[in-house]
N, C-alpha and C. Protein backbone atom coordinates (compact mmCIF):
# COMPACT_ATOMS: atom_id res chain seq x y z
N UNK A 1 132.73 -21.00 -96.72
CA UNK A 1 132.19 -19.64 -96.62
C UNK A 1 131.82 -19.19 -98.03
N UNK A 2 130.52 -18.46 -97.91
CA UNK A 2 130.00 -18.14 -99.63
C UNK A 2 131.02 -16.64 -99.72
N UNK A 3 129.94 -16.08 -100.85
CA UNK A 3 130.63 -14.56 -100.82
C UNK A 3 129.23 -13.78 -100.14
N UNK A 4 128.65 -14.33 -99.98
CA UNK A 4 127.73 -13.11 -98.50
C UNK A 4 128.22 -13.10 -96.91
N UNK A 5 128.36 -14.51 -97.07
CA UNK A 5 129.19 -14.54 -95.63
C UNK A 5 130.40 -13.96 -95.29
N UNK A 6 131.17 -14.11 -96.79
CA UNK A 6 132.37 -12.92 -96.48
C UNK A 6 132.03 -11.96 -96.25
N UNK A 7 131.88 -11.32 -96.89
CA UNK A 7 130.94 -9.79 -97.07
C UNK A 7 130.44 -9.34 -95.47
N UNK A 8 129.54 -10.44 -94.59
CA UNK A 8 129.15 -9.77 -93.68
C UNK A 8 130.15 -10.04 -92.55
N UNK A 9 131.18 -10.51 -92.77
CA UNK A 9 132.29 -10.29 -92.01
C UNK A 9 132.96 -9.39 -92.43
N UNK A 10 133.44 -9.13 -93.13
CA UNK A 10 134.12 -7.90 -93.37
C UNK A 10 133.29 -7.25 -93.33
N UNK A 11 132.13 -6.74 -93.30
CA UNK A 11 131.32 -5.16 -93.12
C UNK A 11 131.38 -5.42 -91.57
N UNK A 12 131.30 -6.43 -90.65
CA UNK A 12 131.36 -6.41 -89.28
C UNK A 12 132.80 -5.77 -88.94
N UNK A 13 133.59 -6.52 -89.65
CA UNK A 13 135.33 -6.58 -89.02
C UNK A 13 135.65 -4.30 -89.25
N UNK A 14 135.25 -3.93 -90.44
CA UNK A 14 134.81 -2.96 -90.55
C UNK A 14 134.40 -1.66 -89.77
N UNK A 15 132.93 -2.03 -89.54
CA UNK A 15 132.02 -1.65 -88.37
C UNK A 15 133.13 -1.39 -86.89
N UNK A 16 133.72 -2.47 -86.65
CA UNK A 16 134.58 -2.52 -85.14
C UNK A 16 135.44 -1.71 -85.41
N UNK A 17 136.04 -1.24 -86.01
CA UNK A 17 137.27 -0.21 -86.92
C UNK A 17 136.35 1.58 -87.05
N UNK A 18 135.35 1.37 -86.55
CA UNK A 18 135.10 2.59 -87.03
C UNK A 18 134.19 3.24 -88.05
N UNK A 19 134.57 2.38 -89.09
CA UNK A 19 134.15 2.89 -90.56
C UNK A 19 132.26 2.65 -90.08
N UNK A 20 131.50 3.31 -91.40
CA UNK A 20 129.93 3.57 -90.87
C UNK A 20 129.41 2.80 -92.50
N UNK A 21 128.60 1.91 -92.78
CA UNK A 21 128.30 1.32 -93.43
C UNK A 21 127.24 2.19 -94.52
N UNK A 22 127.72 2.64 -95.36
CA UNK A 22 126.63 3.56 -96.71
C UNK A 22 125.73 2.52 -97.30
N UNK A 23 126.87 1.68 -98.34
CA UNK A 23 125.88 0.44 -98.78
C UNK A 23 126.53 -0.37 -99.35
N UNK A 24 125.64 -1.44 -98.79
CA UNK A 24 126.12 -2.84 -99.70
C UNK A 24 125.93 -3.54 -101.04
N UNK A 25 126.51 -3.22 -102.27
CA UNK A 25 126.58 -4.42 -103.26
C UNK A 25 125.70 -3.45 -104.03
N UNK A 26 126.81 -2.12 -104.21
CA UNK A 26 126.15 -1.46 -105.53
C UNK A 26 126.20 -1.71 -106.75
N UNK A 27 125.53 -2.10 -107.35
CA UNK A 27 125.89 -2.12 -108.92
C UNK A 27 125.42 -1.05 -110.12
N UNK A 28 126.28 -1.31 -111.23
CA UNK A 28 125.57 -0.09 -112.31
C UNK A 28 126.52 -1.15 -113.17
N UNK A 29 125.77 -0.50 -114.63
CA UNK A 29 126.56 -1.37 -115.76
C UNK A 29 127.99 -1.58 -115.44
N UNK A 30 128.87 -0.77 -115.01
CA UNK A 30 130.70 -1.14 -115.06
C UNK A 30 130.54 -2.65 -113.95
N UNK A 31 129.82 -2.63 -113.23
CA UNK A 31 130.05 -3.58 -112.53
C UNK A 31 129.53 -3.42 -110.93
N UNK A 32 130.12 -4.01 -109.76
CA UNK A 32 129.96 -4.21 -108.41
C UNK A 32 130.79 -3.66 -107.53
N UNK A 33 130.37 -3.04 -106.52
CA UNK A 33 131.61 -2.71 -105.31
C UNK A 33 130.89 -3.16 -104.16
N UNK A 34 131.28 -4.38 -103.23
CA UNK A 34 130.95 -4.99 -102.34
C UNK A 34 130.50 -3.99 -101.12
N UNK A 35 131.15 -3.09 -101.13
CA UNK A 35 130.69 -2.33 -99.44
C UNK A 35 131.01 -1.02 -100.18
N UNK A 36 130.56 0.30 -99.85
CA UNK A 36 130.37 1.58 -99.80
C UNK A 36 130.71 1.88 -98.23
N UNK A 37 131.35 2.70 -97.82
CA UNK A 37 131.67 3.01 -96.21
C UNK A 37 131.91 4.49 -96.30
N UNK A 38 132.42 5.01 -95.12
CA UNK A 38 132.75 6.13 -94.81
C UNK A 38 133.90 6.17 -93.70
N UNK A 39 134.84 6.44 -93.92
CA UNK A 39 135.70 6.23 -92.80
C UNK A 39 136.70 8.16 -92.83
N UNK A 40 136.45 8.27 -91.54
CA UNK A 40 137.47 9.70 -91.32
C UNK A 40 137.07 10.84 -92.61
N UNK A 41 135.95 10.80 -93.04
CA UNK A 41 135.64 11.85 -93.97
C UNK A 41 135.93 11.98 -95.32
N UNK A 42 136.14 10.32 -95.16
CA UNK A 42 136.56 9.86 -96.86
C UNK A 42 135.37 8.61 -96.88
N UNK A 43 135.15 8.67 -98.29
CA UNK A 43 134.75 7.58 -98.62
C UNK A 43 135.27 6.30 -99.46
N UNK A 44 135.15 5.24 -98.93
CA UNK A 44 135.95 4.21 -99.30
C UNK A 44 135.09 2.78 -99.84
N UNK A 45 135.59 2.75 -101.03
CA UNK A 45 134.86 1.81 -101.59
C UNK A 45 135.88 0.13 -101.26
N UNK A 46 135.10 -0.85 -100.77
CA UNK A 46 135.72 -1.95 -100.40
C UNK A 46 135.28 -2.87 -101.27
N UNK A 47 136.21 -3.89 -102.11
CA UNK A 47 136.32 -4.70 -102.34
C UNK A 47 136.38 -5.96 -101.67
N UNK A 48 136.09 -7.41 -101.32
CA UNK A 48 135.71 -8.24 -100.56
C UNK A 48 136.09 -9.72 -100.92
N UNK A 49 137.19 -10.34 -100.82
CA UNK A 49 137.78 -11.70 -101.68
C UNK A 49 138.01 -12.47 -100.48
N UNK A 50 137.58 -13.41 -100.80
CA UNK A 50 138.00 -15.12 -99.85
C UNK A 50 138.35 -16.07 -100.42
N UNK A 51 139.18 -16.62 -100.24
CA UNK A 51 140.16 -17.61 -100.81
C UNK A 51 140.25 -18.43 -99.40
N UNK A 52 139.84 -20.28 -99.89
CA UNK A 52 140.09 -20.95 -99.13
C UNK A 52 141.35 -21.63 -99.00
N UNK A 53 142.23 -21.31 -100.03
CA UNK A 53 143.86 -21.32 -100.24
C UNK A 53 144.79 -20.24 -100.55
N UNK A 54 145.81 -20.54 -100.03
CA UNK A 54 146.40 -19.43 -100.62
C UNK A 54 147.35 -19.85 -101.74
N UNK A 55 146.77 -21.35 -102.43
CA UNK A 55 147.42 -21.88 -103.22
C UNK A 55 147.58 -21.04 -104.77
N UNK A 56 146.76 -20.60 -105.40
CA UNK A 56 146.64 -19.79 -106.05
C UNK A 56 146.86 -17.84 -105.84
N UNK A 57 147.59 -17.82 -104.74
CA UNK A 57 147.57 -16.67 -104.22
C UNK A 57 146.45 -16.01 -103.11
N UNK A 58 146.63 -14.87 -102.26
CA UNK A 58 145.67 -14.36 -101.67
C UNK A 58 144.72 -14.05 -102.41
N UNK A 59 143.21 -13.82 -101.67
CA UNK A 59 142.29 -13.08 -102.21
C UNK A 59 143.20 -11.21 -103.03
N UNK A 60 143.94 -10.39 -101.74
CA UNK A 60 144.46 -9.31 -102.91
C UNK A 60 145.06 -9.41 -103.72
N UNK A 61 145.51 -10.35 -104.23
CA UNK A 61 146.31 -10.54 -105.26
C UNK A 61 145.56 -11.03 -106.43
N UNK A 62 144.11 -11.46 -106.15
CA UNK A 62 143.46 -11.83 -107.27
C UNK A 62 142.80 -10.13 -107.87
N UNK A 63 143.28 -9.15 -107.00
CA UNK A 63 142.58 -8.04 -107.96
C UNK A 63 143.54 -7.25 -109.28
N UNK A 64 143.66 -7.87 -110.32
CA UNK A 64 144.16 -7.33 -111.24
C UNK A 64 143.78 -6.34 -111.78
N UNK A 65 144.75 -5.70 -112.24
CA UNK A 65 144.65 -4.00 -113.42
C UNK A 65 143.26 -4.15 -113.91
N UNK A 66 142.41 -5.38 -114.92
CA UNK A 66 141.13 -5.17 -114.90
C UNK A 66 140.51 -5.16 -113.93
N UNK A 67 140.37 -5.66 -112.42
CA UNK A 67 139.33 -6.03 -111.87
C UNK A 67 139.45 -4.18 -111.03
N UNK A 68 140.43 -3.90 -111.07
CA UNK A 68 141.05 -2.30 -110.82
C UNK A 68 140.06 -1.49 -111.34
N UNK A 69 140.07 -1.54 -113.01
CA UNK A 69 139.36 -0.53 -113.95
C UNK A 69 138.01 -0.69 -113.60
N UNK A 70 137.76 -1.80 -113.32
CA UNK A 70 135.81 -2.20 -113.20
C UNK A 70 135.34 -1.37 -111.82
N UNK A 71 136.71 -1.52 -110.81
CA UNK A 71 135.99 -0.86 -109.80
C UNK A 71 136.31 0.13 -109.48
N UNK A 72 137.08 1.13 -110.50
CA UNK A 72 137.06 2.10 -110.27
C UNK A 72 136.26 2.78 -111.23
N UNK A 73 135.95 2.25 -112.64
CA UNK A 73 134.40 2.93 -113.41
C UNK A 73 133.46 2.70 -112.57
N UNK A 74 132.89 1.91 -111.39
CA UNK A 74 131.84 1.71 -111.03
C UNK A 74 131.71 3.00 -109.91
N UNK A 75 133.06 3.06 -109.19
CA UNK A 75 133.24 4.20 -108.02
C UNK A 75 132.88 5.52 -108.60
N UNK A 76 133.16 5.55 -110.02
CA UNK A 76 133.04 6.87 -110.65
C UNK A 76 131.30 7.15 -111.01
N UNK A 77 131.06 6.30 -111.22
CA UNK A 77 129.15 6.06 -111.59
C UNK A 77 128.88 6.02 -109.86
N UNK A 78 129.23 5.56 -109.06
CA UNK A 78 128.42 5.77 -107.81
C UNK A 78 128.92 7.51 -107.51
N UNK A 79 129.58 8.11 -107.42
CA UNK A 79 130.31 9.73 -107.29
C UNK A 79 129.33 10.06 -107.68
N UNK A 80 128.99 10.16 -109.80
CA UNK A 80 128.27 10.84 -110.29
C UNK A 80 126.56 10.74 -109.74
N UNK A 81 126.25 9.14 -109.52
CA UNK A 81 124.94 9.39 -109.13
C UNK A 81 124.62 9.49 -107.52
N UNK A 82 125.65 10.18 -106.78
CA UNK A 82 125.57 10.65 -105.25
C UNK A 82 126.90 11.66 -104.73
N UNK A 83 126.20 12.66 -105.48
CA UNK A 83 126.68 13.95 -105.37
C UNK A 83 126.99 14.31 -103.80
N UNK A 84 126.88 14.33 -102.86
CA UNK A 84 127.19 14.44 -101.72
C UNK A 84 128.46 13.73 -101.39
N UNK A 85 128.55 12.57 -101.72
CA UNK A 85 129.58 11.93 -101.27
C UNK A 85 130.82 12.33 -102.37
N UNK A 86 130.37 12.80 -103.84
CA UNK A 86 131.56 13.29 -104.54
C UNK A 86 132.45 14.02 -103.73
N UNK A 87 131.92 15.07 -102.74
CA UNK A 87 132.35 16.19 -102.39
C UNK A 87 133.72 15.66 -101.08
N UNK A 88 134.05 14.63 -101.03
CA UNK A 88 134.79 13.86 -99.94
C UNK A 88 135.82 12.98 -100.69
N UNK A 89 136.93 13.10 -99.92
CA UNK A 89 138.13 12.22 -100.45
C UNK A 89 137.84 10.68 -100.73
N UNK A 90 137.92 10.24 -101.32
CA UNK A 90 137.57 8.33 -101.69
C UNK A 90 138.99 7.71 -102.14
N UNK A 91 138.61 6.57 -101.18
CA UNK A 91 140.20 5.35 -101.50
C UNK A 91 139.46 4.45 -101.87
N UNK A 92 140.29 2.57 -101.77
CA UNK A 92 140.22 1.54 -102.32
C UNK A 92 140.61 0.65 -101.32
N UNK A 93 139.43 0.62 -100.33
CA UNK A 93 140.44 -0.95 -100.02
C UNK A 93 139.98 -2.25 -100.26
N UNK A 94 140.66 -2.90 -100.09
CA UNK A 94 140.67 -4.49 -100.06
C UNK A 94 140.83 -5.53 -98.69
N UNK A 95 139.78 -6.24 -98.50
CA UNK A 95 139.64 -7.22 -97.26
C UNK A 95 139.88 -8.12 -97.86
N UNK A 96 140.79 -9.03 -98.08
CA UNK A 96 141.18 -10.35 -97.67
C UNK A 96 140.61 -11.26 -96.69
N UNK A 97 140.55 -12.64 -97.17
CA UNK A 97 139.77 -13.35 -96.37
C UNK A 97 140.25 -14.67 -96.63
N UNK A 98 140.83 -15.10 -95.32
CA UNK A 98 141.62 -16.74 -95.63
C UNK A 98 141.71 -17.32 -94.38
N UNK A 99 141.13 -18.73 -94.56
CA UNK A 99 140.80 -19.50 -93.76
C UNK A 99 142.08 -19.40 -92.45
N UNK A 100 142.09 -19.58 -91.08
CA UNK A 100 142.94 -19.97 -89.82
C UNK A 100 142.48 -21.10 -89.63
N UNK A 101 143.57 -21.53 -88.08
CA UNK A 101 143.37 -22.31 -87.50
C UNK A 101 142.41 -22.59 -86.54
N UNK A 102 142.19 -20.95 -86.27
CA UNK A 102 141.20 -21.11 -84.90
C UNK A 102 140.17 -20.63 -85.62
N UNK A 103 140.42 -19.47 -86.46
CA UNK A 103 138.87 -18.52 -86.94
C UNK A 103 140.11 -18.08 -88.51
N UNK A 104 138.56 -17.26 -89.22
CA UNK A 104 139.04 -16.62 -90.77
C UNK A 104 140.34 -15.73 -90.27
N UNK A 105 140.72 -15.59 -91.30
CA UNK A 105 141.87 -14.34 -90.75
C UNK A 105 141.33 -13.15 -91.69
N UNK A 106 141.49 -12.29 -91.00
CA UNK A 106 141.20 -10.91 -92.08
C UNK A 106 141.97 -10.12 -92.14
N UNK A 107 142.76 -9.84 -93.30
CA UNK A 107 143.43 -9.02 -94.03
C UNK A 107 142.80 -7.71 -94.46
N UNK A 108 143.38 -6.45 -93.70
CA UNK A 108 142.68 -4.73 -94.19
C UNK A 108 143.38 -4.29 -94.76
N UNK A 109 143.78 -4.25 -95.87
CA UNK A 109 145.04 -3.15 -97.06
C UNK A 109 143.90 -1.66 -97.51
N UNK A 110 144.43 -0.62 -96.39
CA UNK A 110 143.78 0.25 -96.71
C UNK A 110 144.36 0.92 -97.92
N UNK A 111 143.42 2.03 -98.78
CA UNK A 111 144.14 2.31 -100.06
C UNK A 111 145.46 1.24 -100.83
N UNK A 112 144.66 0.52 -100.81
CA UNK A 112 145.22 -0.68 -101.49
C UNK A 112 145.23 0.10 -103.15
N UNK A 113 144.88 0.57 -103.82
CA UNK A 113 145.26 0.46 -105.39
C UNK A 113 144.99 2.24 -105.41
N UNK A 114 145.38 3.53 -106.45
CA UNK A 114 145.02 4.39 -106.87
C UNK A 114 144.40 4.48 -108.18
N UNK A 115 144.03 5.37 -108.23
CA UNK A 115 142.82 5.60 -109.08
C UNK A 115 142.88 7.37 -109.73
């Protein structure tokens, strides 16, 4: 599995949950946030990791204190340049993504990190 194919599983796995898809794979100089959503009147910026082992740990566990700061300067540059959505509560989550037996497994850690 690449990282688009993750991506459009988790914006599917997502989608079935509710959440309403804003946008995918914003960038600005701080960096990338894989999915933009809206869920319950918050907006939630998702992060998106697949790991075909969990030999090195899960995909959430690969998000360290930097990979933290990058996406939360980037959440702060998407706020400032979409004033509408400033006006709404925003979390952090993280989808996990690791191979099963039968199918991927997907891992949802909502508000996974603060900011």
């Amino acid at each position: 599995m690449r990282g688009g194919e993750a991506e459009d599983l988790a914006c599917r796995y997502l989608l079935e949950r509710g959440l309403q898809l804003v946008e995918r794979n914003y960038h600005c100089p701080c960096g990338e946030i894989d999915l933009v959503m809206r869920h319950a009147g918050s907006i939630v910026f998702v992060e998106v990791r697949y790991r075909r082992s969990a030999r090195f740990g899960s995909g959430a566990e690969s998000i360290d204190r930097r990979k933290q700061a990058k996406l939360t300067a980037t959440a702060l540059h998407y706020l400032q340049s979409h004033r509408a959505a400033a006006k709404h509560p925003a979390r952090f989550d993280v989808i996990s993504i690791s191979p099963g037996a039968q199918h991927d497994e997907v891992l949802w850690i909502q508000n996974a990190f603060g900011a």
